[in-house]
N, C-alpha and C. Protein backbone atom coordinates (compact mmCIF):
# COMPACT_ATOMS: atom_id res chain seq x y z
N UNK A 1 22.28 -7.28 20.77
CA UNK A 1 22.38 -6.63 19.48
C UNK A 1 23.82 -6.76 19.02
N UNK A 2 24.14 -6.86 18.20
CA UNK A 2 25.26 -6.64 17.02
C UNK A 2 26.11 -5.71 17.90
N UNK A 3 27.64 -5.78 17.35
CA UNK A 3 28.97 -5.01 17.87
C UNK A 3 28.52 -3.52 17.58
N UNK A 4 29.25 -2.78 18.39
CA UNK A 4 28.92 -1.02 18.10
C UNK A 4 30.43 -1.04 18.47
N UNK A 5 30.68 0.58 18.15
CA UNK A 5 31.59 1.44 18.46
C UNK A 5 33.19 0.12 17.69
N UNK A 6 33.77 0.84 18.51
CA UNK A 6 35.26 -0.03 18.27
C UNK A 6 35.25 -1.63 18.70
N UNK A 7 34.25 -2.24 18.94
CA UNK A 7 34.12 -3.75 18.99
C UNK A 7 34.06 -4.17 17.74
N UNK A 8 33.42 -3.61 17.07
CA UNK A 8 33.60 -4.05 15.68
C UNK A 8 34.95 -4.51 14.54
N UNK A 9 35.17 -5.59 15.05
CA UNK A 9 36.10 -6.33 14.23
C UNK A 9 35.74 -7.35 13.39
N UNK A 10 36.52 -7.50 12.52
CA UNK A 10 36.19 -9.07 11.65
C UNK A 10 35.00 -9.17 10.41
N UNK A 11 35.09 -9.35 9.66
CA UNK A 11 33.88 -9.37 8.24
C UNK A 11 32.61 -9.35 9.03
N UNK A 12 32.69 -10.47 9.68
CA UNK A 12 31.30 -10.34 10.09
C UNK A 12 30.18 -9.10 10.75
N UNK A 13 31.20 -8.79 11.38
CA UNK A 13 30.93 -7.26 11.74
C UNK A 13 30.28 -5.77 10.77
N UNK A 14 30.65 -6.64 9.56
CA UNK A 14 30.47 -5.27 8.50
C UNK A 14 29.56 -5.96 7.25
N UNK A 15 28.66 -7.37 7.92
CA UNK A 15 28.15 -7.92 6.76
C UNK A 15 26.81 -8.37 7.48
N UNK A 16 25.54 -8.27 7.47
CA UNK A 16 24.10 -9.13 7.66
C UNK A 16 23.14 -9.66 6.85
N UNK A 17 23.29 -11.01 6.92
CA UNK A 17 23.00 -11.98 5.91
C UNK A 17 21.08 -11.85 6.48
N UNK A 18 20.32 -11.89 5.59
CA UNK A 18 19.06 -12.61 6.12
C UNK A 18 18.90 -13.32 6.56
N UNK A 19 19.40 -14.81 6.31
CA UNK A 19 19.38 -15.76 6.92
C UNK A 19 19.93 -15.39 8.77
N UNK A 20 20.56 -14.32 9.23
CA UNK A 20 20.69 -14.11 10.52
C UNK A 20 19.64 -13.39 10.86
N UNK A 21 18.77 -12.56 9.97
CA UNK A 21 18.07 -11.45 10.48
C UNK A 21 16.58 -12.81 10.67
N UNK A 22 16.46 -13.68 9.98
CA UNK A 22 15.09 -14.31 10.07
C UNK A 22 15.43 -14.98 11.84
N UNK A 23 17.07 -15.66 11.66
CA UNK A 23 17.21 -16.16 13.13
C UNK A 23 17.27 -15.35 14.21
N UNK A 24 17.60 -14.07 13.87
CA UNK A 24 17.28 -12.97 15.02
C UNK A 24 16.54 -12.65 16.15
N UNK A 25 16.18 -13.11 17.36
CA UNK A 25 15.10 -13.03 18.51
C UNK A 25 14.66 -11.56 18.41
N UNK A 26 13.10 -11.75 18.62
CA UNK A 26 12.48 -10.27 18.69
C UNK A 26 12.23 -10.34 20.07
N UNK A 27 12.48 -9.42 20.54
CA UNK A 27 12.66 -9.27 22.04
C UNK A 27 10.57 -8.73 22.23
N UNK A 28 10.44 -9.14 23.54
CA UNK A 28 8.96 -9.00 24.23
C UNK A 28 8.60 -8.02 24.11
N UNK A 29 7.78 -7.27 23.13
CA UNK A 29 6.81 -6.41 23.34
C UNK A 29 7.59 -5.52 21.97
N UNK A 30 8.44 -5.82 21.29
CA UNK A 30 8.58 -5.51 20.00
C UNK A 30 8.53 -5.94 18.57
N UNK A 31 8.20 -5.76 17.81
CA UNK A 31 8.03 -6.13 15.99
C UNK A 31 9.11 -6.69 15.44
N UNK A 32 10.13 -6.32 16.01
CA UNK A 32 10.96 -6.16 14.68
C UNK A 32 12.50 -6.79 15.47
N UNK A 33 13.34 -7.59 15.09
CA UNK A 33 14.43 -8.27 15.66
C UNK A 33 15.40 -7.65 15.64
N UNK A 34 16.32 -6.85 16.84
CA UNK A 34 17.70 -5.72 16.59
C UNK A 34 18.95 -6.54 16.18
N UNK A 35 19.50 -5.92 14.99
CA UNK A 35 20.34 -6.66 14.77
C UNK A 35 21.82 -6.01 15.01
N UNK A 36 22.00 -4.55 14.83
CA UNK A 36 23.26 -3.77 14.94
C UNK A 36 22.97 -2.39 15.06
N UNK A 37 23.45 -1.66 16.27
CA UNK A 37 23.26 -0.08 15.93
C UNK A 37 25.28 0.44 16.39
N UNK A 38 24.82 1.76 15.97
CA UNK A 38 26.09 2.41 15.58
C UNK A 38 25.90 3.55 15.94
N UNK A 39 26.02 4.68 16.58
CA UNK A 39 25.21 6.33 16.76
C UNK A 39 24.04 6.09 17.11
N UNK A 40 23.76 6.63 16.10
CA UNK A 40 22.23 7.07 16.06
C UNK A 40 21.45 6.00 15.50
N UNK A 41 22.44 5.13 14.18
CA UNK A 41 21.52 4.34 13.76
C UNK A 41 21.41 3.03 14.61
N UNK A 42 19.93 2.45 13.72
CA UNK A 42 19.49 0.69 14.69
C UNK A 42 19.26 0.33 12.83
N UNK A 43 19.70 -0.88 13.24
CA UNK A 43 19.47 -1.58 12.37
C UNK A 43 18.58 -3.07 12.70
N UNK A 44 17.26 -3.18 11.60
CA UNK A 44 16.52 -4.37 12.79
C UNK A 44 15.65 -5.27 11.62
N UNK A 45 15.01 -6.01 11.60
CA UNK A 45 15.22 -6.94 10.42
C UNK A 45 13.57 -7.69 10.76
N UNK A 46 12.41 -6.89 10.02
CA UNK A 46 10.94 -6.96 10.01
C UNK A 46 10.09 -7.61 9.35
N UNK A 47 9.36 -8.81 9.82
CA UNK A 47 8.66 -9.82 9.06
C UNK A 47 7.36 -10.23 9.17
N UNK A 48 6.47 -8.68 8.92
CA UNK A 48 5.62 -9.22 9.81
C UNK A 48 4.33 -10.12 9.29
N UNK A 49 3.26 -11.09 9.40
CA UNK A 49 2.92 -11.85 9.34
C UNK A 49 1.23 -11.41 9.37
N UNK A 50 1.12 -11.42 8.08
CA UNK A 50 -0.57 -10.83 7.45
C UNK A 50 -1.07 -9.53 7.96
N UNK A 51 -0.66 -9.05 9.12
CA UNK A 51 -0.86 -7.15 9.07
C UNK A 51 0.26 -6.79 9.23
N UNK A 52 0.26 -5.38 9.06
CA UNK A 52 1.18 -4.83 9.69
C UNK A 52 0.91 -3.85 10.50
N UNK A 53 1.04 -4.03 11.57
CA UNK A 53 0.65 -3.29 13.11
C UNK A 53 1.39 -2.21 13.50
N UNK A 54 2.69 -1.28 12.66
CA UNK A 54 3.48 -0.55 13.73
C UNK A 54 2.67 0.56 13.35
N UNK A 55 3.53 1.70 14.16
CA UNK A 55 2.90 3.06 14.42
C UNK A 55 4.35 3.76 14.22
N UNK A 56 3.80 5.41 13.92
CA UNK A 56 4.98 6.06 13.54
C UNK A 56 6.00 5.80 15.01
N UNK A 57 7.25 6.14 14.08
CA UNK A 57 8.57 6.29 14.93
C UNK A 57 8.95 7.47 15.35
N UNK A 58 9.57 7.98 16.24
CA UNK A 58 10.46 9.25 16.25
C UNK A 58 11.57 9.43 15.58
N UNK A 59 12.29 8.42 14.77
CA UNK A 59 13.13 8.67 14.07
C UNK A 59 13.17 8.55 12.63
N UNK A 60 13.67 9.28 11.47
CA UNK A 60 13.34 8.73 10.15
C UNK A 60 14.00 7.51 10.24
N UNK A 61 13.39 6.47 8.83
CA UNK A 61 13.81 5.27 8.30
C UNK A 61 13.64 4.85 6.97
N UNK A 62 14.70 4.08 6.83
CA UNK A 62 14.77 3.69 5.67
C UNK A 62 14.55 2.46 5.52
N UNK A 63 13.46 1.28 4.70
CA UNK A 63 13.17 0.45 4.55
C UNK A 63 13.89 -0.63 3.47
N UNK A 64 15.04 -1.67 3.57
CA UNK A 64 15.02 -2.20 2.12
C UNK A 64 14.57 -3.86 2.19
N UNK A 65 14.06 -3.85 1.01
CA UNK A 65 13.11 -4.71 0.62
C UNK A 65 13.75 -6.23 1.06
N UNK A 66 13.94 -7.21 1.88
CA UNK A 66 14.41 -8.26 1.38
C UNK A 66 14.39 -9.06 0.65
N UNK A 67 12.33 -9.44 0.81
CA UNK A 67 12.36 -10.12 0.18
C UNK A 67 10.25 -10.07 0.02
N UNK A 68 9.40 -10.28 -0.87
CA UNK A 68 7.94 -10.17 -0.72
C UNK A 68 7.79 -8.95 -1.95
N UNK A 69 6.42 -9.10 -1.27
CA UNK A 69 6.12 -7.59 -2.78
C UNK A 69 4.77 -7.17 -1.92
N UNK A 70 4.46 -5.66 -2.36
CA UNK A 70 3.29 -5.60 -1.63
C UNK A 70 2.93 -3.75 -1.94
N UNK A 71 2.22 -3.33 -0.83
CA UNK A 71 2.16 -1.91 -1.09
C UNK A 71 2.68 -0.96 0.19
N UNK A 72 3.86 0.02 0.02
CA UNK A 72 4.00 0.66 1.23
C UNK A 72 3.44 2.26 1.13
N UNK A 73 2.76 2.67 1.98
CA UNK A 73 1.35 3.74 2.59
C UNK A 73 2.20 4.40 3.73
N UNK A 74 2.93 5.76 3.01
CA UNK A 74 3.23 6.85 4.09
C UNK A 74 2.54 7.73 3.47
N UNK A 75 1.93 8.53 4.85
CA UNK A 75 1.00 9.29 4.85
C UNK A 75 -0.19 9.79 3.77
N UNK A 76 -0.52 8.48 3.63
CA UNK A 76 -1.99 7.94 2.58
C UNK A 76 -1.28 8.03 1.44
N UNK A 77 -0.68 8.11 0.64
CA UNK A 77 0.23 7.35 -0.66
C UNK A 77 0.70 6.21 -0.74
N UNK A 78 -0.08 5.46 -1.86
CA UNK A 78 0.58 3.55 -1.96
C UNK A 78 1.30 3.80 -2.96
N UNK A 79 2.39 2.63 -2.97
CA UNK A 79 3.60 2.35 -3.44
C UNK A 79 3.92 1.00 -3.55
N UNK A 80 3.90 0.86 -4.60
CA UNK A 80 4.32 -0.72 -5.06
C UNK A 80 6.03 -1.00 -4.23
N UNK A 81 5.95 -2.16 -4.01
CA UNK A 81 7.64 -2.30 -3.25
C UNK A 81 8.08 -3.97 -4.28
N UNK A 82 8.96 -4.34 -4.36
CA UNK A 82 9.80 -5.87 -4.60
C UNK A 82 11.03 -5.55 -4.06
N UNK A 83 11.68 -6.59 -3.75
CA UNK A 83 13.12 -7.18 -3.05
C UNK A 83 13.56 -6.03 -4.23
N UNK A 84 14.58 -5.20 -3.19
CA UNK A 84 15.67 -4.54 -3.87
C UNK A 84 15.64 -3.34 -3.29
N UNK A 85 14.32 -2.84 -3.52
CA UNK A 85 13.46 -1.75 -3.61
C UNK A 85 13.97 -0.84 -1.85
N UNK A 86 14.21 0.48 -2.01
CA UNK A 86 14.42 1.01 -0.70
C UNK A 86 13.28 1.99 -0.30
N UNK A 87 12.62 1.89 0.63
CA UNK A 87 11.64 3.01 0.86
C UNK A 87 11.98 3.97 2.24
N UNK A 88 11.17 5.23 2.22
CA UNK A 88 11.87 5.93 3.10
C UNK A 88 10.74 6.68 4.29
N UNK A 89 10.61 6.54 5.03
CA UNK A 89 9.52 7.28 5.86
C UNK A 89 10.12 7.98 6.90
N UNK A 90 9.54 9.33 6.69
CA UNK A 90 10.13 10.27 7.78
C UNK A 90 9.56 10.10 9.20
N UNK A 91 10.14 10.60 10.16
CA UNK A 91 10.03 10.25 11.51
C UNK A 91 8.72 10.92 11.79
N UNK A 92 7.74 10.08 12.34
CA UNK A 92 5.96 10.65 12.83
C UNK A 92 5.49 10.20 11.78
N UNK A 93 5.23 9.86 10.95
CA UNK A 93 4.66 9.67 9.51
C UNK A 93 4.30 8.93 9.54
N UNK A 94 2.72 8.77 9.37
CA UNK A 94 2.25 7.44 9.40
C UNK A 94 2.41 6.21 8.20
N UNK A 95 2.62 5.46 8.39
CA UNK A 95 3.18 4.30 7.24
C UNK A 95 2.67 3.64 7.58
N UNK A 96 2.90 1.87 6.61
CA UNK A 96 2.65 0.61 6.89
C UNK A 96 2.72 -0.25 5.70
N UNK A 97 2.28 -1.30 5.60
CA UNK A 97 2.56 -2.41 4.43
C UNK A 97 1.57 -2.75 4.51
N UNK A 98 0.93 -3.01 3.43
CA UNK A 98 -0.50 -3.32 2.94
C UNK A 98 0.02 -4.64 1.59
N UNK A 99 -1.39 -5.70 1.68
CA UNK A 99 -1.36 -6.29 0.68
C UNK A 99 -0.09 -7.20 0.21
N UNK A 100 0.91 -7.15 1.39
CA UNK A 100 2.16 -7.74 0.97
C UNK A 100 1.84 -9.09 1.37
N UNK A 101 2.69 -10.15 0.31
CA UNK A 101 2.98 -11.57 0.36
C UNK A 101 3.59 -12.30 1.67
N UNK A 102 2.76 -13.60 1.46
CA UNK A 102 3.93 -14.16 3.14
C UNK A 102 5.19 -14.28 3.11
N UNK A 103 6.26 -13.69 2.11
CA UNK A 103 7.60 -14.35 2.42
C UNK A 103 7.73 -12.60 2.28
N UNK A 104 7.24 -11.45 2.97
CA UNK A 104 7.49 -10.35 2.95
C UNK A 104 8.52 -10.30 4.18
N UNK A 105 9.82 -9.71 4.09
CA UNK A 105 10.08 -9.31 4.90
C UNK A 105 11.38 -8.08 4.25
N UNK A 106 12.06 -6.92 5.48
CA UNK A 106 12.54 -6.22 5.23
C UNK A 106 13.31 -5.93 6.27
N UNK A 107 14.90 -4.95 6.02
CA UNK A 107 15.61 -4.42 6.83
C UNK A 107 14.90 -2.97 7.38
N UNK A 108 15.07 -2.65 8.11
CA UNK A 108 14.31 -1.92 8.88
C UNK A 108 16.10 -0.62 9.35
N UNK A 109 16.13 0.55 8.73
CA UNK A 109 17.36 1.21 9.57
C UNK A 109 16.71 2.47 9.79
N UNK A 110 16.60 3.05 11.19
CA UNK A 110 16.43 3.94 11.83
C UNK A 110 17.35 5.30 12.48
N UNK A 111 17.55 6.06 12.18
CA UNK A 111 18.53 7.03 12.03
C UNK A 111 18.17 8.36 12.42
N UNK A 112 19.20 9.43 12.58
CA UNK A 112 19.18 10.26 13.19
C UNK A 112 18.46 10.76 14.44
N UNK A 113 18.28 12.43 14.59
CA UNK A 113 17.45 12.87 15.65
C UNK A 113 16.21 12.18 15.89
N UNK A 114 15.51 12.49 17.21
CA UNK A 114 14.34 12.30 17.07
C UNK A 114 13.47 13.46 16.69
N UNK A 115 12.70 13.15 16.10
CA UNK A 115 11.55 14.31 15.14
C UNK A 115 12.46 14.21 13.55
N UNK A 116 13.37 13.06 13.06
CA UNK A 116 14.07 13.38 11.93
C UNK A 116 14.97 14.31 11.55
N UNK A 117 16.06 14.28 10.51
CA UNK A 117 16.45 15.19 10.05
C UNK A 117 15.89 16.44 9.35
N UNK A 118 16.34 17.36 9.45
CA UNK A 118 15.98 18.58 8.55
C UNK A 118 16.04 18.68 7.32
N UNK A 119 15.16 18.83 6.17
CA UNK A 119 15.67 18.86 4.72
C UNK A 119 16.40 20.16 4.46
């Protein structure tokens, strides 16, 4: 994974291009390719390919769009998404991507406690 803590030197360190997140290895028995965490957060870079198979997380997340269009479904509410677009699903919440295009893919950042933050 990507530099943490005080390793973090140099632009590169503070910049993730897609083009690294598509070359990114998804490690065995996970979805989604790690690209940088920091604390609490992971940052991980998700492409997935005619379903979408995950299950809730323990942590909230925030979704941004890279690149596709489609519909995102937390806890039975659809939502139109396009490249740009940030979506947000709280931690346990069931979600997923429905109906999205093959060049769908997205940054994936995972954050705080587990069971989510408090509003």
């Amino acid at each position: 994974m990507g530099p943490k803590g005080k390793d973090r030197e140099g632009p590169e360190s503070w910049r993730f291009t897609v083009a690294a997140g598509k070359a990114a290895p998804i490690p065995e028995g996970a979805r989604s390719a790690p690209i940088f965490k920091h604390g609490s957060m992971v940052l991980r870079y998700y492409a997935p390919k005619g379903v979408d198979r995950q299950t809730p997380h323990d942590q909230d997340e925030l979704y941004v769009i890279a690149s596709g269009r489609g519909l995102f479904v937390v806890d039975g509410a659809h939502h139109p998404f396009q490249p740009g677009d940030v979506l947000f699903a709280p931690a346990r919440a069931e979600h997923r991507f429905e109906d999205f295009t093959d060049d769908f893919a997205t940054w994936v950042v995972f954050y705080g406690p587990k069971g989510g933050e408090k509003p």
